[in-house]
C-alpha atoms as a PDB file:
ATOM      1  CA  UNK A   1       0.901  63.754  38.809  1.00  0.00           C
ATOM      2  CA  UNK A   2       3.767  61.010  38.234  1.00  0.00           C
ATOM      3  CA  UNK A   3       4.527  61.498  34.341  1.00  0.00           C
ATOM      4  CA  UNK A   4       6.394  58.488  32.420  1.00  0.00           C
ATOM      5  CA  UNK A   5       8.556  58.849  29.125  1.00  0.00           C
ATOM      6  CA  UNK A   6       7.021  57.470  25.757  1.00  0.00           C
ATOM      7  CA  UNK A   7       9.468  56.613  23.028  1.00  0.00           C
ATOM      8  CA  UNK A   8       8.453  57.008  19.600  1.00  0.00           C
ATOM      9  CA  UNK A   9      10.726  56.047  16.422  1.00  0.00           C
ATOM     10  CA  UNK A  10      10.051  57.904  13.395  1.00  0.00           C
ATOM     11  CA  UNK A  11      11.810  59.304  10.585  1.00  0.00           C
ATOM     12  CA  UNK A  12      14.351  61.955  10.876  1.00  0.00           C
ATOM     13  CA  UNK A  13      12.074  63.396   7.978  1.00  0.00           C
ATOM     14  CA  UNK A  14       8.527  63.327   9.463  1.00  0.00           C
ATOM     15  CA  UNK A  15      10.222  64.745  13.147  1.00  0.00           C
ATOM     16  CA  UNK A  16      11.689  67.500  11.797  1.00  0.00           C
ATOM     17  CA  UNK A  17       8.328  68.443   9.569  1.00  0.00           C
ATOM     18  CA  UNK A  18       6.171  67.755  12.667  1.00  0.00           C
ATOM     19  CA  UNK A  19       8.708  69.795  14.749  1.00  0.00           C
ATOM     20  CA  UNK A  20       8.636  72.870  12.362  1.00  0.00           C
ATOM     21  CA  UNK A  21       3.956  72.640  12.291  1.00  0.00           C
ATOM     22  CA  UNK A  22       3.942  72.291  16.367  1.00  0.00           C
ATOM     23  CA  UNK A  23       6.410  75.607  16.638  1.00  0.00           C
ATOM     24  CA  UNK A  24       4.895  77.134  14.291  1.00  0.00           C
ATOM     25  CA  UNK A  25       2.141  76.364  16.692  1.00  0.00           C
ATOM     26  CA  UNK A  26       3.888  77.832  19.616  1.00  0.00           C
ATOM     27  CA  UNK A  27       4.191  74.026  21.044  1.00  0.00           C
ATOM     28  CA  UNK A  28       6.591  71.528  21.592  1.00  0.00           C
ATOM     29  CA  UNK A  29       6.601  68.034  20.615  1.00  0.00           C
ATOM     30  CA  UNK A  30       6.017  66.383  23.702  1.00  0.00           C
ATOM     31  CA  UNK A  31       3.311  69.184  24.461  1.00  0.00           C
ATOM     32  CA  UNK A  32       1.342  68.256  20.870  1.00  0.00           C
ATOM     33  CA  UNK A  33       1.479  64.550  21.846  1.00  0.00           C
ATOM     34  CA  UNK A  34       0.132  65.259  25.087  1.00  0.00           C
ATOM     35  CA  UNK A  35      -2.392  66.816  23.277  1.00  0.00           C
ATOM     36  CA  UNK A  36      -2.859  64.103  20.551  1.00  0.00           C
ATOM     37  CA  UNK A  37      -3.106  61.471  23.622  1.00  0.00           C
ATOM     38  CA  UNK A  38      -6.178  63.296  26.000  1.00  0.00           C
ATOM     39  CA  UNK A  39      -8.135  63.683  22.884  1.00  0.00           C
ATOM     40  CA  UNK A  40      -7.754  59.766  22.200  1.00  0.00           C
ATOM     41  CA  UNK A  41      -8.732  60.125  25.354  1.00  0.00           C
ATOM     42  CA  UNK A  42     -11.600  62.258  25.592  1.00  0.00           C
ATOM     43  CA  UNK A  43     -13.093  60.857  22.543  1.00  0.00           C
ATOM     44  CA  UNK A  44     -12.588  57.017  22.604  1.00  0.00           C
ATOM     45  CA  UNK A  45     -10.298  57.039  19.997  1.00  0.00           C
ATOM     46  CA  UNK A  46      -8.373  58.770  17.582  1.00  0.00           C
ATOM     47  CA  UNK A  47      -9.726  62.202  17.194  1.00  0.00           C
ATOM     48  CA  UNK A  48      -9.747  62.542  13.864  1.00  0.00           C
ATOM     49  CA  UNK A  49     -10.420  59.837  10.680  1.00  0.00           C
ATOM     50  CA  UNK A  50      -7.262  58.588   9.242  1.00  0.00           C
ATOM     51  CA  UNK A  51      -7.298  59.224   5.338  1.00  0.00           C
ATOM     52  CA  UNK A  52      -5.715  56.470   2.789  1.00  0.00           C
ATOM     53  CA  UNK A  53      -3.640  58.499   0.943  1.00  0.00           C
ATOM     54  CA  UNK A  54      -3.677  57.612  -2.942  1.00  0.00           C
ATOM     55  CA  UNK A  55      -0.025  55.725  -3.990  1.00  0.00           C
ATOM     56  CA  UNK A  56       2.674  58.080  -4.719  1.00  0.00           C
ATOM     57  CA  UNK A  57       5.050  56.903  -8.629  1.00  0.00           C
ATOM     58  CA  UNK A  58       6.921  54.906  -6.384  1.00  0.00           C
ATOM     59  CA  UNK A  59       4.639  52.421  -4.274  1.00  0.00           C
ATOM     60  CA  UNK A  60       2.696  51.919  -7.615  1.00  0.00           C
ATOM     61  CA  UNK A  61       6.096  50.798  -9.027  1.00  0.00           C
ATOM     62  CA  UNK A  62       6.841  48.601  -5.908  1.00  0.00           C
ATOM     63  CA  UNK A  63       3.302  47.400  -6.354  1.00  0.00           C
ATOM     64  CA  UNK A  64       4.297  46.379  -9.720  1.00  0.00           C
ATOM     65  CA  UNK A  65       7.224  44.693  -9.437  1.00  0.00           C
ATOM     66  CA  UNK A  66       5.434  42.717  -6.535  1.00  0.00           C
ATOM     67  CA  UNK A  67       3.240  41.080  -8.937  1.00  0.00           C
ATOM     68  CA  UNK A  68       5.810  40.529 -11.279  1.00  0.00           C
ATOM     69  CA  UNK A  69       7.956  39.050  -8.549  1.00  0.00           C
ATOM     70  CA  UNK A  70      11.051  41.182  -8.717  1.00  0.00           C
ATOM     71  CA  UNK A  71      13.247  42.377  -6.564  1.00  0.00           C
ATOM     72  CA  UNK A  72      11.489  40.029  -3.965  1.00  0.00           C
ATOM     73  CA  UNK A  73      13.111  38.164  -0.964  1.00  0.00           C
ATOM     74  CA  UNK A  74      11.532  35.040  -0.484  1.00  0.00           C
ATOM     75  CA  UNK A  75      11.973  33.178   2.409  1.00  0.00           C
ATOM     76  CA  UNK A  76      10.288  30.028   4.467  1.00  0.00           C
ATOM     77  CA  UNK A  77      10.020  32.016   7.914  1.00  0.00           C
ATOM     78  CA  UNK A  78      10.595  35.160   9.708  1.00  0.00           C
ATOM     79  CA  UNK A  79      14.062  34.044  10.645  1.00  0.00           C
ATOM     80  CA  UNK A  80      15.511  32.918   7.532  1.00  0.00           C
ATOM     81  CA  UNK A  81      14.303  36.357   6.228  1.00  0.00           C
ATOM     82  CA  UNK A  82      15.901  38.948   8.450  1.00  0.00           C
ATOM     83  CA  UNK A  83      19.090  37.191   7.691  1.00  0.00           C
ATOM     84  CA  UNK A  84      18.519  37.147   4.150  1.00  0.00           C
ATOM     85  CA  UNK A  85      17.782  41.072   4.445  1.00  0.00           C
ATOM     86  CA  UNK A  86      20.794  41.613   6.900  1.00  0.00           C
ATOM     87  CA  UNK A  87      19.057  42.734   9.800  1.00  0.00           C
END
């Protein structure tokens, strides 16, 4: 079987986390997405339900300020944006 490399970009947080479950699990990373991608497989879609996780002191803040419009970078398109946040 001819076998292709995926990249994924995550953060260094959530790798090492993940990393630390799957050998805990006696797996590696690439093994556990293997996994993760025959069950999508197998059962038309993600194999399990993805859960909304309730907003954390932070985002509620962020939500916040949103509707109070601070700390917001407004901006007439996509372009005039990214320069506006440097990236």
């Amino acid at each position: 079987m001819n076998t292709l490399d995926i990249r994924l970009r995550v953060s260094a947080d959530i790798k090492i986390e993940a990393e630390e479950i799957f050998k805990q699990m006696g797996m590696t990373m690439s093994e556990a997405m293997r996994i993760l991608l025959n069950q999508c497989i197998n059962s038309g879609g993600l194999p399990f339900k993805p859960h909304i996780k309730i907003p954390n002191k932070k985002t509620i803040k962020t939500f916040e300020d949103t509707d109070k419009q601070i700390g917001l970078t407004i901006s007439n398109n996509t372009k005039e944006m990214f320069n506006k946040l440097g990236t």
